[in-house]
C-alpha atoms as a PDB file:
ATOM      1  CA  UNK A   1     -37.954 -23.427 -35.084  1.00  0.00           C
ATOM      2  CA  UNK A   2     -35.519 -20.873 -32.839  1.00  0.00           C
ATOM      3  CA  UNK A   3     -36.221 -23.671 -30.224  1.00  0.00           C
ATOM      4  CA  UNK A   4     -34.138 -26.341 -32.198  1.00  0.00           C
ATOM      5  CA  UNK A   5     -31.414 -24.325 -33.101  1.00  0.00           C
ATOM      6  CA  UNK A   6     -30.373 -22.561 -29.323  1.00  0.00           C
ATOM      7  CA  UNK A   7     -31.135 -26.207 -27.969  1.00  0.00           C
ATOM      8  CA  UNK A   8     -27.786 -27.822 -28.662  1.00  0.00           C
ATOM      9  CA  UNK A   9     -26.430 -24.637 -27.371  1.00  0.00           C
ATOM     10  CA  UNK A  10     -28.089 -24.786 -24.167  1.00  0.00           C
ATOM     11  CA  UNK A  11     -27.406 -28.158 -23.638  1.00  0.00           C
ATOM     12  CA  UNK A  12     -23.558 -28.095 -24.292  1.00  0.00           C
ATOM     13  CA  UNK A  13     -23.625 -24.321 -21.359  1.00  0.00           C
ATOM     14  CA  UNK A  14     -25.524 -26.630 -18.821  1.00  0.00           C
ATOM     15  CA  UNK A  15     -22.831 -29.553 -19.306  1.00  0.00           C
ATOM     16  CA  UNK A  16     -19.924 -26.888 -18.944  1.00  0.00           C
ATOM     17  CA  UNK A  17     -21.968 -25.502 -15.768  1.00  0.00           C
ATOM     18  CA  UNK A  18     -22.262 -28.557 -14.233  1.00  0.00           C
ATOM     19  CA  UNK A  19     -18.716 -30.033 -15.400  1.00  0.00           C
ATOM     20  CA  UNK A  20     -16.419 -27.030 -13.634  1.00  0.00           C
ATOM     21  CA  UNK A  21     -19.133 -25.695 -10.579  1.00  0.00           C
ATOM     22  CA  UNK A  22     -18.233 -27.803  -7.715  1.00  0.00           C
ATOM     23  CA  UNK A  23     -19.210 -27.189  -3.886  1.00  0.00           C
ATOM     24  CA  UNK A  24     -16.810 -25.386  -1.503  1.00  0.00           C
ATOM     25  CA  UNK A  25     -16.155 -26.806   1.696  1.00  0.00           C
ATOM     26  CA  UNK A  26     -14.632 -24.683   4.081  1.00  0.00           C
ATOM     27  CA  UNK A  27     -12.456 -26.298   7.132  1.00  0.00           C
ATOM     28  CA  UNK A  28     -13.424 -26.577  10.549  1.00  0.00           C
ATOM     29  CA  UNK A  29     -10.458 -23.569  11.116  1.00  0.00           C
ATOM     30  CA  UNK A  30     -10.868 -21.066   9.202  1.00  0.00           C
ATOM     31  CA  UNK A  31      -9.806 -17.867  11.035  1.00  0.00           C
ATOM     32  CA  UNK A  32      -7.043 -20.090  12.342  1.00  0.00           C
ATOM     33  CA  UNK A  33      -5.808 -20.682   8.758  1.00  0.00           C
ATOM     34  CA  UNK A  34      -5.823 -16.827   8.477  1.00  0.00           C
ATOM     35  CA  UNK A  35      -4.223 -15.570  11.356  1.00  0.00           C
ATOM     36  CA  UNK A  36      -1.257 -18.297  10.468  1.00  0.00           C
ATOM     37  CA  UNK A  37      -1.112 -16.628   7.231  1.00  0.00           C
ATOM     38  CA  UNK A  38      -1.162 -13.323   8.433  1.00  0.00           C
ATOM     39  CA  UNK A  39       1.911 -14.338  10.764  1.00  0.00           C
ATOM     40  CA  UNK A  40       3.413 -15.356   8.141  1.00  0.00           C
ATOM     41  CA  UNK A  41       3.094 -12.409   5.377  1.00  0.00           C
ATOM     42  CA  UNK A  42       3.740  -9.707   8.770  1.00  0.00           C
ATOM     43  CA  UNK A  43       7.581 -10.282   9.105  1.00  0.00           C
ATOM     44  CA  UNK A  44       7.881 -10.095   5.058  1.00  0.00           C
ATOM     45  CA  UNK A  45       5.578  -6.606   5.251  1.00  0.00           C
ATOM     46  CA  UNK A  46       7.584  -5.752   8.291  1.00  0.00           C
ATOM     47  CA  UNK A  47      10.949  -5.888   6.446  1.00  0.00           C
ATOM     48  CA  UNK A  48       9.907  -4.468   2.986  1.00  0.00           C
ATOM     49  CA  UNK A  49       8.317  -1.469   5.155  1.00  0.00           C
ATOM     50  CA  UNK A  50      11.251  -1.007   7.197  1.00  0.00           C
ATOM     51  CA  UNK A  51      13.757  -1.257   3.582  1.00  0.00           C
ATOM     52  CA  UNK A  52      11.641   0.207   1.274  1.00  0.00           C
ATOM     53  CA  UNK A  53       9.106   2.483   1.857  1.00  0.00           C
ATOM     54  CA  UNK A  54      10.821   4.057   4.870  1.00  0.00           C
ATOM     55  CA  UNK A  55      14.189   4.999   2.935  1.00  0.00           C
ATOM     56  CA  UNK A  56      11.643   6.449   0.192  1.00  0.00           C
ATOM     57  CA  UNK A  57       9.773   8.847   2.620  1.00  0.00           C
ATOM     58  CA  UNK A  58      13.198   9.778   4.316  1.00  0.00           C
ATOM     59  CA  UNK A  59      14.958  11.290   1.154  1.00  0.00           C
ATOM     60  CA  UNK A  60      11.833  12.717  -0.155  1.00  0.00           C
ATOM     61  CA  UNK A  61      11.604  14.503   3.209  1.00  0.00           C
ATOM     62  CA  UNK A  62      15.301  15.280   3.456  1.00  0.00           C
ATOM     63  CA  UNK A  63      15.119  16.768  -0.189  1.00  0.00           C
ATOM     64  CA  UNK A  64      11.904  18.848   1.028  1.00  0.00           C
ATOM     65  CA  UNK A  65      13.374  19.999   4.289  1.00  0.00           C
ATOM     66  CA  UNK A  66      16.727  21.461   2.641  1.00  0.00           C
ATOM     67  CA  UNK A  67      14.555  23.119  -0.764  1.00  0.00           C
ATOM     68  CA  UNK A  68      12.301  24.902   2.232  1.00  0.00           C
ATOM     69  CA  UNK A  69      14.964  25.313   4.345  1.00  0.00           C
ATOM     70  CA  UNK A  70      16.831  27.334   1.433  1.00  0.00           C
ATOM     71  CA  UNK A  71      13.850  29.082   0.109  1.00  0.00           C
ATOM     72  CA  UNK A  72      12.867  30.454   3.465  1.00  0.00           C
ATOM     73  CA  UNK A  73      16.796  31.634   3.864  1.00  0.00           C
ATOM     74  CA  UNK A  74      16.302  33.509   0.029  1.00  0.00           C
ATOM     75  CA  UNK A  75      12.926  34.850   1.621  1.00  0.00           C
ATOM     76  CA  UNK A  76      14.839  36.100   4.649  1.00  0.00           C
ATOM     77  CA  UNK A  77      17.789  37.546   2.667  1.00  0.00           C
ATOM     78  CA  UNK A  78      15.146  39.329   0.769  1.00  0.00           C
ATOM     79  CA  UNK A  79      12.271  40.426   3.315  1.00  0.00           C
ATOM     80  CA  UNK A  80      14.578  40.065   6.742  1.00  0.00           C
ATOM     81  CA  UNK A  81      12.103  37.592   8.001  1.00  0.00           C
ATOM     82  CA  UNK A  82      12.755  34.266   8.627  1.00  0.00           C
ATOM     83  CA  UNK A  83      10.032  31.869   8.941  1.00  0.00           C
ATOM     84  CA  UNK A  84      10.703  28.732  10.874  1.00  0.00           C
ATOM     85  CA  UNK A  85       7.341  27.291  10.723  1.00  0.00           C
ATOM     86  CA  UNK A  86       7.730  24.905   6.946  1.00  0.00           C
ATOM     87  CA  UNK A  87      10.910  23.691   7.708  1.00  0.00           C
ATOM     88  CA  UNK A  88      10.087  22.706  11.229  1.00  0.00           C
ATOM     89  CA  UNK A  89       7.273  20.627  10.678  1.00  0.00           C
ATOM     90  CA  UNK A  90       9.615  19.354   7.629  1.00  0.00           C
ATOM     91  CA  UNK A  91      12.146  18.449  10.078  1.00  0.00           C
ATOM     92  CA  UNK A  92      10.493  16.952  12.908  1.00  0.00           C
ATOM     93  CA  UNK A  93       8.561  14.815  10.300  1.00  0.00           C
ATOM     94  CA  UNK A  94      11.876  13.756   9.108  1.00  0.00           C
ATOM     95  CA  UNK A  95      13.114  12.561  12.642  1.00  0.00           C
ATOM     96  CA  UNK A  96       9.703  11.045  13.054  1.00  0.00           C
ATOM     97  CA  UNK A  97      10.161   9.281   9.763  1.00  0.00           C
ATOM     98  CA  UNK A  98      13.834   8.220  10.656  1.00  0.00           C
ATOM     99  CA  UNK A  99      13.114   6.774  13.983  1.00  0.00           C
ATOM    100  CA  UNK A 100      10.352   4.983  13.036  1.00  0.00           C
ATOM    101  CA  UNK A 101      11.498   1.800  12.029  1.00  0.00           C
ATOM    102  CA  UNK A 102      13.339   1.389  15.132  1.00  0.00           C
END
């Protein structure tokens, strides 16, 4: 009895199966078809890189550098010590950062 009723049902997946499956053929160039691709979509990452996420790491560096760079001057007005090590590495990765791109 269950048998008659999931039949139709069966049926009607196995016609959908074999309606949309169809076999992939892949061409004889394959990797060439990639590395064009990747040619292509390396000047556009290039530029977006170079305009956009550069510029991004730059003023969040700059911003960084000069809130250290005060901090450790309110620590030296307070203690008489000056450390030079945060804002250093701070500014060195922000010359690294703008001559990057270039």
């Amino acid at each position: 009895m269950q048998l008659k009723k999931w039949f139709p049902v069966l049926c009607l997946a196995l016609l959908f199966v074999s309606l949309y499956s169809s076999t992939a053929l892949a061409d004889s160039n394959v990797a060439g078809a990639i590395e064009q691709t990747w040619q292509a979509a390396a000047g556009q990452i290039k530029s977006v890189v170079n305009s956009v996420v550069f510029p991004a790491i730059d003023l969040s560096l700059a911003i960084l550098f000069f809130v250290k760079l005060s901090t450790a001057y309110l620590d030296y007005r307070k203690h008489g010590q000056f450390d030079f090590t945060a804002p250093a590495i701070l500014f060195f990765g922000l010359i690294f950062s703008l001559t990057a791109p270039l």
